[in-house]
C-alpha atoms as a PDB file:
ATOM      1  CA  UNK A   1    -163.827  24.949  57.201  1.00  0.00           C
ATOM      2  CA  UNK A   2    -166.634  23.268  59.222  1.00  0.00           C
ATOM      3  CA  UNK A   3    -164.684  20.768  60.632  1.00  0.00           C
ATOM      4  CA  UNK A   4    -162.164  23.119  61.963  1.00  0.00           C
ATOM      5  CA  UNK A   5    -165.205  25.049  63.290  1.00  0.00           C
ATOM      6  CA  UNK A   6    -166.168  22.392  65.255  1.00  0.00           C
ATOM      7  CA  UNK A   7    -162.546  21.401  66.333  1.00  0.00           C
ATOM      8  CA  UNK A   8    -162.475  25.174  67.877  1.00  0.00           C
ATOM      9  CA  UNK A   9    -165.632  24.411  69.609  1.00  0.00           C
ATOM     10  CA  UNK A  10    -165.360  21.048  70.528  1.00  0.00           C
ATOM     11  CA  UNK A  11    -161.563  22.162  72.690  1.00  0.00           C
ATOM     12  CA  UNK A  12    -163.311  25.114  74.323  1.00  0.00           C
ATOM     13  CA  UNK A  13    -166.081  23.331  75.417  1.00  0.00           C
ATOM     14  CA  UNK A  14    -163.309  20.917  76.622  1.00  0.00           C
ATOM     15  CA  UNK A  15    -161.603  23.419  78.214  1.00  0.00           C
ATOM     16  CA  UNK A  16    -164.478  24.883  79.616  1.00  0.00           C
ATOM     17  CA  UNK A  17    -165.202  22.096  81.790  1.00  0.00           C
ATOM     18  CA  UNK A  18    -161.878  20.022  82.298  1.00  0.00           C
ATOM     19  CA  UNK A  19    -159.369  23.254  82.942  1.00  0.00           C
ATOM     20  CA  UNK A  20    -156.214  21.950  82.292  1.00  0.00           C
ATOM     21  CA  UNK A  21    -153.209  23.697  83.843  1.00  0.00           C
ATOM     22  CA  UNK A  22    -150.428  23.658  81.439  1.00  0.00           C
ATOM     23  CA  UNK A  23    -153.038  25.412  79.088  1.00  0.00           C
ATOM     24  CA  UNK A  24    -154.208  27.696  81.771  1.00  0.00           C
ATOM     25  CA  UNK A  25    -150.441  29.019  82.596  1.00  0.00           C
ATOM     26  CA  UNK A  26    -149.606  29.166  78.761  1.00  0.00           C
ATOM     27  CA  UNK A  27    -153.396  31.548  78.399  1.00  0.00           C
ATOM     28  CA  UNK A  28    -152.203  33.897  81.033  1.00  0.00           C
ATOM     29  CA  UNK A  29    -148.387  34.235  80.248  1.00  0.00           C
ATOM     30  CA  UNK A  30    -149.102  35.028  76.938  1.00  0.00           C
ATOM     31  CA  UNK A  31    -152.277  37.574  77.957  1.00  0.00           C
ATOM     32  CA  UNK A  32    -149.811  39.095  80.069  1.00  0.00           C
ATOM     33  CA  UNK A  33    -147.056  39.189  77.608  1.00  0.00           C
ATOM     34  CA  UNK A  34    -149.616  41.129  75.095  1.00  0.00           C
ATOM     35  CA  UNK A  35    -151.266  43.405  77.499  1.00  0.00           C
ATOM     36  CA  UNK A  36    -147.208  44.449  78.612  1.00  0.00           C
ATOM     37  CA  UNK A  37    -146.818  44.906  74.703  1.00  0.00           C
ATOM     38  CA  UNK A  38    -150.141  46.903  74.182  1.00  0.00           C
ATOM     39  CA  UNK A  39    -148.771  49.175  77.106  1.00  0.00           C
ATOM     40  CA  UNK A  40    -145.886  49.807  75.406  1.00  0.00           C
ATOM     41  CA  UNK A  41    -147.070  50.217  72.221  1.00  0.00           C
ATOM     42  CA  UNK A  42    -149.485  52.688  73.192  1.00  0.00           C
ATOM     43  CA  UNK A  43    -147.604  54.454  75.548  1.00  0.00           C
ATOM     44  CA  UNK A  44    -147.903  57.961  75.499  1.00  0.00           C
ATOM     45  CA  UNK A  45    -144.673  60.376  75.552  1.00  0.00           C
ATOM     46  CA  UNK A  46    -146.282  62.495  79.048  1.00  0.00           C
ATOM     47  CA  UNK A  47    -144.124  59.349  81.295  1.00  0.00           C
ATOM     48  CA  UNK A  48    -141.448  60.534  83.791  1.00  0.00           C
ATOM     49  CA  UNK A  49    -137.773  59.901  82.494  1.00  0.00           C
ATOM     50  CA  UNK A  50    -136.498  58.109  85.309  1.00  0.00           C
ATOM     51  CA  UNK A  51    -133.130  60.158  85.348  1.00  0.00           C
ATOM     52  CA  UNK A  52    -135.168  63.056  86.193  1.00  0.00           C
ATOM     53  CA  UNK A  53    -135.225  62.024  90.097  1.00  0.00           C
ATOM     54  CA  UNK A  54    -131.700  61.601  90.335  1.00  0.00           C
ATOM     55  CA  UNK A  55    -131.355  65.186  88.192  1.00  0.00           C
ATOM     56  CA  UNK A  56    -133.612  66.628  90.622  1.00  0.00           C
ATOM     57  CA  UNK A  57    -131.625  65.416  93.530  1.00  0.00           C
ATOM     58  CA  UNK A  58    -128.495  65.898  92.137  1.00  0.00           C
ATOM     59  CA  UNK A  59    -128.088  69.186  94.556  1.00  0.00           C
ATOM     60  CA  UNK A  60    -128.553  67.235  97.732  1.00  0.00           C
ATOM     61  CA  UNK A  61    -126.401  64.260  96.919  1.00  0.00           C
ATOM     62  CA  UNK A  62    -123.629  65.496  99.245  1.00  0.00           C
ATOM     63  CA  UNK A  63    -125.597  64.392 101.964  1.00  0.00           C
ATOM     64  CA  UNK A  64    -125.594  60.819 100.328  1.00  0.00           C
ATOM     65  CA  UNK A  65    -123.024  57.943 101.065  1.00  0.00           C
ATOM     66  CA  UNK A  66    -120.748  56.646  97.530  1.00  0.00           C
ATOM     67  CA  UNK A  67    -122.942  53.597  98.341  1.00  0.00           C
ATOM     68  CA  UNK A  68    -126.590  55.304  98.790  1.00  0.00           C
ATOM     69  CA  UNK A  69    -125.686  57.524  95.213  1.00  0.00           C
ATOM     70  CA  UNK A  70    -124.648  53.972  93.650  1.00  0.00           C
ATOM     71  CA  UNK A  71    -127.990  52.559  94.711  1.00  0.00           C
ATOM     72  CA  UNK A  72    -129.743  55.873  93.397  1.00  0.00           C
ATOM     73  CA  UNK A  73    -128.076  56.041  89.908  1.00  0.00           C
ATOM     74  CA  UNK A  74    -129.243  51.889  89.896  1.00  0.00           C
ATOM     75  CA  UNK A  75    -132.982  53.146  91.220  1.00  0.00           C
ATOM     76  CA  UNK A  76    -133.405  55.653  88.396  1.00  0.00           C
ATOM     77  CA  UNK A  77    -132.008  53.736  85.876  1.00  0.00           C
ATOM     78  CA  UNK A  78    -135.387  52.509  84.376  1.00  0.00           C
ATOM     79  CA  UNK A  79    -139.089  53.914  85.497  1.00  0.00           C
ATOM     80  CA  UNK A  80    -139.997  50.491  86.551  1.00  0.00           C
ATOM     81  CA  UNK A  81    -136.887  50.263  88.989  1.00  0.00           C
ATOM     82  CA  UNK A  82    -138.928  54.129  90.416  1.00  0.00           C
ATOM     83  CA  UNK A  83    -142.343  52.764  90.437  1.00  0.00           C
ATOM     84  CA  UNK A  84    -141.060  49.595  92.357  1.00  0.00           C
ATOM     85  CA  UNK A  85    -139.200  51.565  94.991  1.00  0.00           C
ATOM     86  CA  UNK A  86    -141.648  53.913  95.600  1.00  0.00           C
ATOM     87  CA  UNK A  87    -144.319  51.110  96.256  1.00  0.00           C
ATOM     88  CA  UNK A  88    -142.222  49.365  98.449  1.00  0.00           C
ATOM     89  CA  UNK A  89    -140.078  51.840 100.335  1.00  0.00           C
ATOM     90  CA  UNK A  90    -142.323  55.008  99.860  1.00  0.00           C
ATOM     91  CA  UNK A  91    -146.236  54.178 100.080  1.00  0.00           C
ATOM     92  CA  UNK A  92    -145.594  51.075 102.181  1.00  0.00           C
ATOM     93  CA  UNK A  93    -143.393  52.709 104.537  1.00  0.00           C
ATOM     94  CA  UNK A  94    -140.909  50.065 104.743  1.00  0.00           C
ATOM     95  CA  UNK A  95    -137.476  50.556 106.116  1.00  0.00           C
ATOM     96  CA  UNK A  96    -134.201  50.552 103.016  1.00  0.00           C
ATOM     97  CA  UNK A  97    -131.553  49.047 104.212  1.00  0.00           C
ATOM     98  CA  UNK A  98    -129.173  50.837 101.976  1.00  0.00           C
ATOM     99  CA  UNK A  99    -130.257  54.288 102.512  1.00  0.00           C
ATOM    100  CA  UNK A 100    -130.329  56.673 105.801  1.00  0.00           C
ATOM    101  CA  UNK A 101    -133.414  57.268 107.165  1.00  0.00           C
ATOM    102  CA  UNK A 102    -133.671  61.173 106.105  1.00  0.00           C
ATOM    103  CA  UNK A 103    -131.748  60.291 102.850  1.00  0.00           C
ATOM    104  CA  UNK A 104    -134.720  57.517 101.709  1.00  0.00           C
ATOM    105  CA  UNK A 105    -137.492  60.588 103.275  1.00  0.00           C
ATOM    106  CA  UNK A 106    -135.298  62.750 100.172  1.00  0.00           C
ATOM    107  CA  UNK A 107    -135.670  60.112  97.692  1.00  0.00           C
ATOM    108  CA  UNK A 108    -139.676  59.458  98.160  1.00  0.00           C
ATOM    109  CA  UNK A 109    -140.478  63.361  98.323  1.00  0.00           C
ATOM    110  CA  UNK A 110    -139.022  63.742  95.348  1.00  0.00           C
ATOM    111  CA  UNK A 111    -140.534  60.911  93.663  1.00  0.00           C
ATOM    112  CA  UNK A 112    -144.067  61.639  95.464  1.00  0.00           C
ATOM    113  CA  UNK A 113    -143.537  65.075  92.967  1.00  0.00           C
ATOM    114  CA  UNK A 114    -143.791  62.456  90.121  1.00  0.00           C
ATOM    115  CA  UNK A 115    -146.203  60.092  91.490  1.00  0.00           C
ATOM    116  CA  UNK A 116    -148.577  60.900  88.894  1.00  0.00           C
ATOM    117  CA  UNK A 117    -146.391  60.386  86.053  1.00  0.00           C
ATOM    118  CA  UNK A 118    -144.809  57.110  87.291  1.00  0.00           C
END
């Protein structure tokens, strides 16, 4: 048991002061990969279902292309696919190139209801 005590010590020390990259990579893929499974795992049931924006905008989809509702139904298919729209089209302002301008200004208000949740 000592000498394994020592082996433990002996690599971080090792570690410590010659950082080796492989290692470094594998640490913080797999930190990652547990802090995404902690998340989940202790996710609480007050999240936004993600079919609730497309629900919610269900009444002003006439105004929508086939292709802008196709893109929608793909959007709310998952809340990450919401929470990574929003970011990129919503709070950063940037331009979709699949929906029309007052179509995408639909989309993020009714997200923006949600924000919170997301």
């Amino acid at each position: 048991m000592k000498n394994i005590l020592i082996l433990i010590v002996a690599a971080a020390v090792f570690l410590h002061f010659y950082p080796q990259p492989e290692v470094t990579k594998f640490y913080n893929e797999t930190k990652e990969s547990m802090l995404d499974g902690f998340a989940e795992f202790s996710d609480t049931s007050v999240r936004l279902k993600a079919d609730k924006i497309f629900a919610d905008l269900k009444p002003k989809l006439n105004s929508f292309s086939s292709e802008e509702v196709e893109s929608l139904k793909e959007i709310t298919s998952s809340r990450s696919n919401v929470n990574n729209f929003y970011q990129d089209y919503c709070k950063n302002k940037k331009r979709s190139a699949t929906f029309h301008p007052t179509n995408q200004s639909k989309v993020c208000k009714t997200i923006a209801q949600y924000e919170n949740m997301l």
